[in-house]
PDB file of N, CA and C in Angstrom:
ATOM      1  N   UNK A   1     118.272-100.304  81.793  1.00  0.00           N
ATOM      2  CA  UNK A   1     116.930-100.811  81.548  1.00  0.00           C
ATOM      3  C   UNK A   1     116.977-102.234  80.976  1.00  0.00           C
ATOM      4  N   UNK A   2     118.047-102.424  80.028  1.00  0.00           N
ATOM      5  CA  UNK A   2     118.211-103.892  79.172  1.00  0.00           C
ATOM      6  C   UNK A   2     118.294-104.981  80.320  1.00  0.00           C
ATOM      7  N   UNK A   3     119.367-104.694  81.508  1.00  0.00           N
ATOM      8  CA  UNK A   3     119.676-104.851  82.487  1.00  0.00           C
ATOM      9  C   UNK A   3     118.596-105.615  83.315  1.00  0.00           C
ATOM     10  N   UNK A   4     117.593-105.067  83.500  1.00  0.00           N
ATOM     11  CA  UNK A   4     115.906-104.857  84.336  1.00  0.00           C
ATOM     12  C   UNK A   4     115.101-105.628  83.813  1.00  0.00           C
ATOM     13  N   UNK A   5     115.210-105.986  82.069  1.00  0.00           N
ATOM     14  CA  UNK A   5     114.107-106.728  81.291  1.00  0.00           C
ATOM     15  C   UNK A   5     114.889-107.917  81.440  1.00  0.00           C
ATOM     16  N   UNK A   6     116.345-108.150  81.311  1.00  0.00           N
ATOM     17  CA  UNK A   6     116.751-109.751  81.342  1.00  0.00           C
ATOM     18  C   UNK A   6     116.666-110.462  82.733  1.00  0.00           C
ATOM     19  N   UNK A   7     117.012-109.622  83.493  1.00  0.00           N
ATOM     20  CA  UNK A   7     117.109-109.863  85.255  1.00  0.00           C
ATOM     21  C   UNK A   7     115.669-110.710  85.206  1.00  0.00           C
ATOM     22  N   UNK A   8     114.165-110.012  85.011  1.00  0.00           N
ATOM     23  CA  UNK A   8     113.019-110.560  85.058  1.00  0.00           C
ATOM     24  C   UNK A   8     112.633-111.623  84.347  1.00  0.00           C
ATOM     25  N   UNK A   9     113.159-111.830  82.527  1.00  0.00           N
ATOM     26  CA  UNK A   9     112.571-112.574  82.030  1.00  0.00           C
ATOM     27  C   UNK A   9     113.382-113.771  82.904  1.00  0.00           C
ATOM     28  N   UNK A  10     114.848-113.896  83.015  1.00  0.00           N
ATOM     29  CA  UNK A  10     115.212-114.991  84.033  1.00  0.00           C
ATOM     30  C   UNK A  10     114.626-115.412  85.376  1.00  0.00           C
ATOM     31  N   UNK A  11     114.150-114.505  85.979  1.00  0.00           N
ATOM     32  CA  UNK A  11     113.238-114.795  87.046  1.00  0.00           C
ATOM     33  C   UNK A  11     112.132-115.419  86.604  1.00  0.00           C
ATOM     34  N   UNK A  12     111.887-115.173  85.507  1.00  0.00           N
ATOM     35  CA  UNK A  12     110.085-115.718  85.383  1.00  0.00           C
ATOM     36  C   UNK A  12     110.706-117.334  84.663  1.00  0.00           C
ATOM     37  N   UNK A  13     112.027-117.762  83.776  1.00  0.00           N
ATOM     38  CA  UNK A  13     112.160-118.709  83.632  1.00  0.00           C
ATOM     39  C   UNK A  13     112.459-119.188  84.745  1.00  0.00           C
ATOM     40  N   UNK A  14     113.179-119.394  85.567  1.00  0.00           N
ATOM     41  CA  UNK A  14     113.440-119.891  86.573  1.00  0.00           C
ATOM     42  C   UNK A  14     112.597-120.073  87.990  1.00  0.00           C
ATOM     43  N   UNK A  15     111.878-119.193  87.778  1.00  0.00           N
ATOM     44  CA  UNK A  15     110.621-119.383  88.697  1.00  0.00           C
ATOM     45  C   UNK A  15     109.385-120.611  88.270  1.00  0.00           C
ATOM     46  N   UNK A  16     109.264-120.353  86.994  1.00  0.00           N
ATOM     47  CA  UNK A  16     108.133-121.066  86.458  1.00  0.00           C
ATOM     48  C   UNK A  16     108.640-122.555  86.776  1.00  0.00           C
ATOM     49  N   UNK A  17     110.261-122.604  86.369  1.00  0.00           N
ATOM     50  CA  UNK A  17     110.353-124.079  86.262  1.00  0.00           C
ATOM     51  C   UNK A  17     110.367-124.645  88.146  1.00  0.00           C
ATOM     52  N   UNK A  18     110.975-123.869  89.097  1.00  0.00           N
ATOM     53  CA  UNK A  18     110.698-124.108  90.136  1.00  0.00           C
ATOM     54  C   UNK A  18     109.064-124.530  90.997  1.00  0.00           C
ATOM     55  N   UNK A  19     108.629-123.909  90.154  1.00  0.00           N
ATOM     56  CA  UNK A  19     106.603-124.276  90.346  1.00  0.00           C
ATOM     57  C   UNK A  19     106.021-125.224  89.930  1.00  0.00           C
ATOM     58  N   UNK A  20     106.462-125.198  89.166  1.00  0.00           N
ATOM     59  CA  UNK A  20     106.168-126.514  88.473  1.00  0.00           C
ATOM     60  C   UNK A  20     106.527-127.734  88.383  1.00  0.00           C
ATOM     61  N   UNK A  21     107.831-128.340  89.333  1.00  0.00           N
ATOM     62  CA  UNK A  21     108.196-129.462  89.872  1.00  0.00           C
ATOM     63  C   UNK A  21     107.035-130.405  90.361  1.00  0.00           C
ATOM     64  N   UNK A  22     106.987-131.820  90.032  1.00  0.00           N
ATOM     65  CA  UNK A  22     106.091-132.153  91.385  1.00  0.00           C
ATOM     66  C   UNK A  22     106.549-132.196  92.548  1.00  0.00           C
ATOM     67  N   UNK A  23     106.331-132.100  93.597  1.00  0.00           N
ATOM     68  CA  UNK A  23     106.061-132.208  94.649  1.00  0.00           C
ATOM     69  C   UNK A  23     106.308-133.456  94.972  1.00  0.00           C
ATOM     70  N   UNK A  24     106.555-133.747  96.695  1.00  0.00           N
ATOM     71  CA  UNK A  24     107.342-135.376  96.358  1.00  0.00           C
ATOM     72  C   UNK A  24     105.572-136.202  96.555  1.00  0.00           C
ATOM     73  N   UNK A  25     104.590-136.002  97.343  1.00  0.00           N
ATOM     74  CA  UNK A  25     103.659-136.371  97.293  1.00  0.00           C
ATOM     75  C   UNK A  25     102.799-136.367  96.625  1.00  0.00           C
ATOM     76  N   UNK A  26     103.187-135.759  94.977  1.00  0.00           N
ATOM     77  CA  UNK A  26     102.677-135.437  94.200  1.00  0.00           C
ATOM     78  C   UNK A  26     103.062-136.322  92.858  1.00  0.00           C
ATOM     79  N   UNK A  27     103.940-136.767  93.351  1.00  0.00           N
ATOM     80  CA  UNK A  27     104.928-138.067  92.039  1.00  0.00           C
ATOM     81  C   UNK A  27     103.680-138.995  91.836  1.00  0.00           C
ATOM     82  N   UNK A  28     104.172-139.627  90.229  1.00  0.00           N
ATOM     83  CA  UNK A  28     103.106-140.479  89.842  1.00  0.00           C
ATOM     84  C   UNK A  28     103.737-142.087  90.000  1.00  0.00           C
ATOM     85  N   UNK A  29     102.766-142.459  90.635  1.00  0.00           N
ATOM     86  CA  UNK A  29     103.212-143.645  91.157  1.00  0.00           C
ATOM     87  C   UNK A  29     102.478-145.429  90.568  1.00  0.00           C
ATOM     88  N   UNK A  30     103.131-145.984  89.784  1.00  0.00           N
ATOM     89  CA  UNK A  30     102.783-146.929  89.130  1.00  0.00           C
ATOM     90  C   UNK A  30     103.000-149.049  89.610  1.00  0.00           C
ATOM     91  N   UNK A  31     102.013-149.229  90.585  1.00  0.00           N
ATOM     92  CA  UNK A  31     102.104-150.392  91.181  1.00  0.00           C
ATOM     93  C   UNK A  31     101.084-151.510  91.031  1.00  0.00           C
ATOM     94  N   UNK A  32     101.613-152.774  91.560  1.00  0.00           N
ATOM     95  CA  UNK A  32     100.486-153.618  91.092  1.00  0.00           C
ATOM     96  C   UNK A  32     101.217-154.986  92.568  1.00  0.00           C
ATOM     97  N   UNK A  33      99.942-154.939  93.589  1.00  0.00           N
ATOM     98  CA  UNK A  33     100.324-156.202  93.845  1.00  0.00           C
ATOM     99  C   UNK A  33      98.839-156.751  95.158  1.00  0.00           C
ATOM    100  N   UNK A  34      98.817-158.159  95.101  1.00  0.00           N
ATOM    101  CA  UNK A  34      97.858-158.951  96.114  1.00  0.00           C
ATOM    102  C   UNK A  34      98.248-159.422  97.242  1.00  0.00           C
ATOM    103  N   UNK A  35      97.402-159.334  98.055  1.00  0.00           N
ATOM    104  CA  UNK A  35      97.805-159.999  98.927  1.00  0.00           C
ATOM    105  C   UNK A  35      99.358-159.730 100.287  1.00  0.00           C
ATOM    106  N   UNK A  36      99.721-158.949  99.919  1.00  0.00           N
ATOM    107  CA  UNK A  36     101.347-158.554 100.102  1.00  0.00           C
ATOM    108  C   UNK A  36     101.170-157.856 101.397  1.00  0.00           C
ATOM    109  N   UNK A  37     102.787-158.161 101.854  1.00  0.00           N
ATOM    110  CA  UNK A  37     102.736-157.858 103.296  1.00  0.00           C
ATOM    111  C   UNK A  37     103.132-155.881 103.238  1.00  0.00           C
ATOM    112  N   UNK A  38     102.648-155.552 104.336  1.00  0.00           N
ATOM    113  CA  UNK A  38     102.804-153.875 103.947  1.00  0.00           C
ATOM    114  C   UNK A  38     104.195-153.660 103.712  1.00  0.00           C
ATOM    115  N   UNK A  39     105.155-154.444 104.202  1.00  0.00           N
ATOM    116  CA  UNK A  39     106.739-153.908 104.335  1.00  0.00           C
ATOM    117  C   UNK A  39     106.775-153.811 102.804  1.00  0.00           C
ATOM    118  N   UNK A  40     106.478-154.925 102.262  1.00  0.00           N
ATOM    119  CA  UNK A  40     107.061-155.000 100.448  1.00  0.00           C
ATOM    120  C   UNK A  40     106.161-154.075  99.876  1.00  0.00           C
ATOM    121  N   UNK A  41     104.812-153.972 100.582  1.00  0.00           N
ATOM    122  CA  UNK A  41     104.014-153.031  99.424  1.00  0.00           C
ATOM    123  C   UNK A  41     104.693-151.409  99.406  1.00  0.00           C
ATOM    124  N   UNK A  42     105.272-150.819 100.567  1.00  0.00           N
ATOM    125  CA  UNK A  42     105.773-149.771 100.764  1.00  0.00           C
ATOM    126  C   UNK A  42     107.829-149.911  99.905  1.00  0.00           C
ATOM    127  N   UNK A  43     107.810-151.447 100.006  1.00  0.00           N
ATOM    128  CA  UNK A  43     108.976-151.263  99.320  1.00  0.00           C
ATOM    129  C   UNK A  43     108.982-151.046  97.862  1.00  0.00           C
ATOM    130  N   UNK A  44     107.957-151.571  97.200  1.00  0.00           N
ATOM    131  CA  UNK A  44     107.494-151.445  96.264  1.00  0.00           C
ATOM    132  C   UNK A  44     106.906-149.732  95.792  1.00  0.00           C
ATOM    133  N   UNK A  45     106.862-149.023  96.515  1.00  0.00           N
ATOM    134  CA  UNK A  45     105.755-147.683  96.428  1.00  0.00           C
ATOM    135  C   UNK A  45     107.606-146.817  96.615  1.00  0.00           C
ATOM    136  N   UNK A  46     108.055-147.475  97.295  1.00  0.00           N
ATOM    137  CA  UNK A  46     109.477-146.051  97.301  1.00  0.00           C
ATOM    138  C   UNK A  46     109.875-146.621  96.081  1.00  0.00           C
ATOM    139  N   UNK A  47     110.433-147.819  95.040  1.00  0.00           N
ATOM    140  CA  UNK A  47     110.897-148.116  94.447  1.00  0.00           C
ATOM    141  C   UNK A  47     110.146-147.579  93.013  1.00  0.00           C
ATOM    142  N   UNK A  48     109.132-147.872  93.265  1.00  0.00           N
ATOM    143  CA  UNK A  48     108.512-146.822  91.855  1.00  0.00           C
ATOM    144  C   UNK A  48     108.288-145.708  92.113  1.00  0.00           C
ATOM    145  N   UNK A  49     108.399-144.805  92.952  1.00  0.00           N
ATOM    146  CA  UNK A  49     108.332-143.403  93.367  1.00  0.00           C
ATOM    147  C   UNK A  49     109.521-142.558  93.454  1.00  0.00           C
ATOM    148  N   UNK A  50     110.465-143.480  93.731  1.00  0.00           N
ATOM    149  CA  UNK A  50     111.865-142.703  94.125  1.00  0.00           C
ATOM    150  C   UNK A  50     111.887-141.963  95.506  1.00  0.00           C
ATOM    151  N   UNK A  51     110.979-142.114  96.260  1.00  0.00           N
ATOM    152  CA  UNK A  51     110.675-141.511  97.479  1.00  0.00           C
ATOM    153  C   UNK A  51     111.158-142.316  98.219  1.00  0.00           C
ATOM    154  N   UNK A  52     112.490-142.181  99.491  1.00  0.00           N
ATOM    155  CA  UNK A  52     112.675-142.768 100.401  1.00  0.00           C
ATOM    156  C   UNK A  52     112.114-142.866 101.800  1.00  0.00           C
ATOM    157  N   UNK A  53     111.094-144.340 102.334  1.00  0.00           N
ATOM    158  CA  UNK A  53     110.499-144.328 103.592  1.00  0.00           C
ATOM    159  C   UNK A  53     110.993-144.537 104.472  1.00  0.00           C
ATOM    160  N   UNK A  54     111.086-144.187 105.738  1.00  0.00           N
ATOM    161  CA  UNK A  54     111.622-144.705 107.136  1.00  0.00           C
ATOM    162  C   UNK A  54     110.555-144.656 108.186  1.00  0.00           C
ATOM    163  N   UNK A  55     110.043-146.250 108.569  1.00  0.00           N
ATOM    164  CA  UNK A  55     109.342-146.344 109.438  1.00  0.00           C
ATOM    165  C   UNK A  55     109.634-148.048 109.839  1.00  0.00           C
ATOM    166  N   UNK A  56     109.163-147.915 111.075  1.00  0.00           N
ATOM    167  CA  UNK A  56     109.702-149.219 112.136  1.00  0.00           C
ATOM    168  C   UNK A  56     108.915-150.271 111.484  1.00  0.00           C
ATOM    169  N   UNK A  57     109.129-151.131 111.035  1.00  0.00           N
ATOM    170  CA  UNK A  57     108.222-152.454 110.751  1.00  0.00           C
ATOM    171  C   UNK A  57     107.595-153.168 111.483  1.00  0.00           C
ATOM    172  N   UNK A  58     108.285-153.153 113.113  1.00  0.00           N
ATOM    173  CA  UNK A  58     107.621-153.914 113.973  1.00  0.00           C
ATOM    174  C   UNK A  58     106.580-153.180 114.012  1.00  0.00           C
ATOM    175  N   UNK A  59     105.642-152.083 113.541  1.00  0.00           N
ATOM    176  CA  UNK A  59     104.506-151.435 114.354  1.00  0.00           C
ATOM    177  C   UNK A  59     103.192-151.759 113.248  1.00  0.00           C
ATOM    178  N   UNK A  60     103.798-152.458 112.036  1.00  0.00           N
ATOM    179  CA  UNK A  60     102.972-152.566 110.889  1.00  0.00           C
ATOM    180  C   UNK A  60     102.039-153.595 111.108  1.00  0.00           C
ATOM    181  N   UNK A  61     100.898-153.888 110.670  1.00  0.00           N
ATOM    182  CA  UNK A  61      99.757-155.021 110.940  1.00  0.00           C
ATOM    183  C   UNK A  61     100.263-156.005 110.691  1.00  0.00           C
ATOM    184  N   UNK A  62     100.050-157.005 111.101  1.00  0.00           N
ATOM    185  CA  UNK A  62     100.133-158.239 110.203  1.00  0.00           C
ATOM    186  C   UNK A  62      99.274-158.520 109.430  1.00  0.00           C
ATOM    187  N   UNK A  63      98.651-157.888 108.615  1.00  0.00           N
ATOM    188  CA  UNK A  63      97.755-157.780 107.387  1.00  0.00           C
ATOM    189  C   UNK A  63      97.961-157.734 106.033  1.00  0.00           C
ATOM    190  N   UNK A  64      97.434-158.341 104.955  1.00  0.00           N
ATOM    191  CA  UNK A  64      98.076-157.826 103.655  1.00  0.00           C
ATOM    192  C   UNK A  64      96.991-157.055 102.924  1.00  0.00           C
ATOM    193  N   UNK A  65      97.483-156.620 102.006  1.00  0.00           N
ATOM    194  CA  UNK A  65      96.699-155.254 101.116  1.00  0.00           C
ATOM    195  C   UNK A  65      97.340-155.586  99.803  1.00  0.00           C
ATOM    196  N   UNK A  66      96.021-155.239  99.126  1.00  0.00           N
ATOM    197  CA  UNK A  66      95.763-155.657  97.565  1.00  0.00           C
ATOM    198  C   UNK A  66      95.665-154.174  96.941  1.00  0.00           C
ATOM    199  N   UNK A  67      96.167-153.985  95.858  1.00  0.00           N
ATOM    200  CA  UNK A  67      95.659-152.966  95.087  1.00  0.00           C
ATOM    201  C   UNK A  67      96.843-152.583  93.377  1.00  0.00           C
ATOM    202  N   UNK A  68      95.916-152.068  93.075  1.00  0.00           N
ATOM    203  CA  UNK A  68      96.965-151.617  91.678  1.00  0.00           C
ATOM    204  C   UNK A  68      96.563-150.334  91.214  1.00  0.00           C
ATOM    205  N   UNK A  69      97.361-149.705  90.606  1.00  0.00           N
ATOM    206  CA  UNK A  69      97.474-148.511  90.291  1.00  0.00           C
ATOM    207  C   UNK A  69      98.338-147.633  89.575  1.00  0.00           C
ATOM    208  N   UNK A  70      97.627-146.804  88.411  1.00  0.00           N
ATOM    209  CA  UNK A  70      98.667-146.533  87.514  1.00  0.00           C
ATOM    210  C   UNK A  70      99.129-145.265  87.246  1.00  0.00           C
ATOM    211  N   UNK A  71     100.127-144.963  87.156  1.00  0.00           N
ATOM    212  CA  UNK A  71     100.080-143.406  87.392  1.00  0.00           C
ATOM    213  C   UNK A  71      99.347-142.172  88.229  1.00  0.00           C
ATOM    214  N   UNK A  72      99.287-142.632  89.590  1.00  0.00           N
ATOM    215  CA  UNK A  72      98.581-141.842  90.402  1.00  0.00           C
ATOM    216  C   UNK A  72      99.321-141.547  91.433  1.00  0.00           C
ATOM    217  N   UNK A  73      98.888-140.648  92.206  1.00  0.00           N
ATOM    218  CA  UNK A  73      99.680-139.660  92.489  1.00  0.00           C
ATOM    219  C   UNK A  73     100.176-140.556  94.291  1.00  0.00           C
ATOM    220  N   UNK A  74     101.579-140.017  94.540  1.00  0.00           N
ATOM    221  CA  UNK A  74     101.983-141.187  95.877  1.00  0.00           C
ATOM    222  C   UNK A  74     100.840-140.685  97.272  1.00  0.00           C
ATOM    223  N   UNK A  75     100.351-139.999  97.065  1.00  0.00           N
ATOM    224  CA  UNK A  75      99.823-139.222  98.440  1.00  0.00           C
ATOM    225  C   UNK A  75      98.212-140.324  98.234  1.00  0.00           C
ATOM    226  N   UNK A  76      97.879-140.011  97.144  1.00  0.00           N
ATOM    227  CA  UNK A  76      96.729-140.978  96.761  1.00  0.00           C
ATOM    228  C   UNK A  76      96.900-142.740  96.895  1.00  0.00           C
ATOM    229  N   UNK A  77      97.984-143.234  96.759  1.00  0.00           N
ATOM    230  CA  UNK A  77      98.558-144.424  96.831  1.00  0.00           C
ATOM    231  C   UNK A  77      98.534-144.813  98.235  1.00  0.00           C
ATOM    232  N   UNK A  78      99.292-144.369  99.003  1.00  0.00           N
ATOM    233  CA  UNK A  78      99.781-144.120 100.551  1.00  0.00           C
ATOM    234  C   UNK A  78      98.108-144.376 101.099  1.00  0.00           C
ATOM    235  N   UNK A  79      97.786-143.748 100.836  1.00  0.00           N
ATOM    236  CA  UNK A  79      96.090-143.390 101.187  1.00  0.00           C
ATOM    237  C   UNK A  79      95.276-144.574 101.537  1.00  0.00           C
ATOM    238  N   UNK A  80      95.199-145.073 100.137  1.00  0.00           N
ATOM    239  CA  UNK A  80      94.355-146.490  99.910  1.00  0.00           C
ATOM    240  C   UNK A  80      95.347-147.603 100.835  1.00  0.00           C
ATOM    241  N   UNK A  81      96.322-147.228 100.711  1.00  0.00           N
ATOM    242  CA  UNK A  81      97.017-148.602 101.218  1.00  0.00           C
ATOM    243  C   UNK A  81      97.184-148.732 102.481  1.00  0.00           C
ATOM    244  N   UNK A  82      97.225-147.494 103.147  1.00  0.00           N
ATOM    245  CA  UNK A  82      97.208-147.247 104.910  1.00  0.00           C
ATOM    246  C   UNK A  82      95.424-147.808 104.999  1.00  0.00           C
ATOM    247  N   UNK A  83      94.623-147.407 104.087  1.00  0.00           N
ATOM    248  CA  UNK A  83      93.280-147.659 104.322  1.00  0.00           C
ATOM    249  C   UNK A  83      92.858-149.139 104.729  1.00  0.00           C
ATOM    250  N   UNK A  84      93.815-149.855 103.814  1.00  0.00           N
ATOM    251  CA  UNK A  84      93.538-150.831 104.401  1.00  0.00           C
ATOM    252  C   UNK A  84      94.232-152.040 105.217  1.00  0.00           C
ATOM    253  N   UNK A  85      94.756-151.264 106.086  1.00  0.00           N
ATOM    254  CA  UNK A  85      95.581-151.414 107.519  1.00  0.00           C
ATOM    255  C   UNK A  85      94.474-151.283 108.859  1.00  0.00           C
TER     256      UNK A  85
END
């Protein structure tokens, strides 16, 4: 029975802490920039995120995008900044 109660309370530690990770689109993401071409703004968004991107550059606008943002979440970041592409 002792056996049965430790087996679980370890499951429930080890579970809880598994749930409770963020999520990688869920990381808080802290940036600030004007004007900037998307390649650096996305270099900038993996570099404070720790999230690694892979996408072709030739397909990106030639547009720049402004924005800042502090501790918010990368999925929310990504968002605004594709928005204004």
């Amino acid at each position: 029975m002792q056996r049965v109660c430790w087996t679980f309370i370890l499951l429930l530690l080890f579970g809880s802490q598994v749930f409770s990770q963020v999520t990688g689109l869920e990381v808080p993401v802290t940036v600030s920039f004007e004007d900037a071409d998307p390649d650096q703004v996305l270099q900038l968004i993996e570099r404070s995120s720790g999230v690694p991107f892979s996408y072709n550059n030739n397909i990106l606008p030639n547009r720049t995008v402004s924005g800042s943002y502090t501790d918010r979440p990368l999925k929310e970041v990504l968002s605004k900044v594709l928005d204004q592409l």
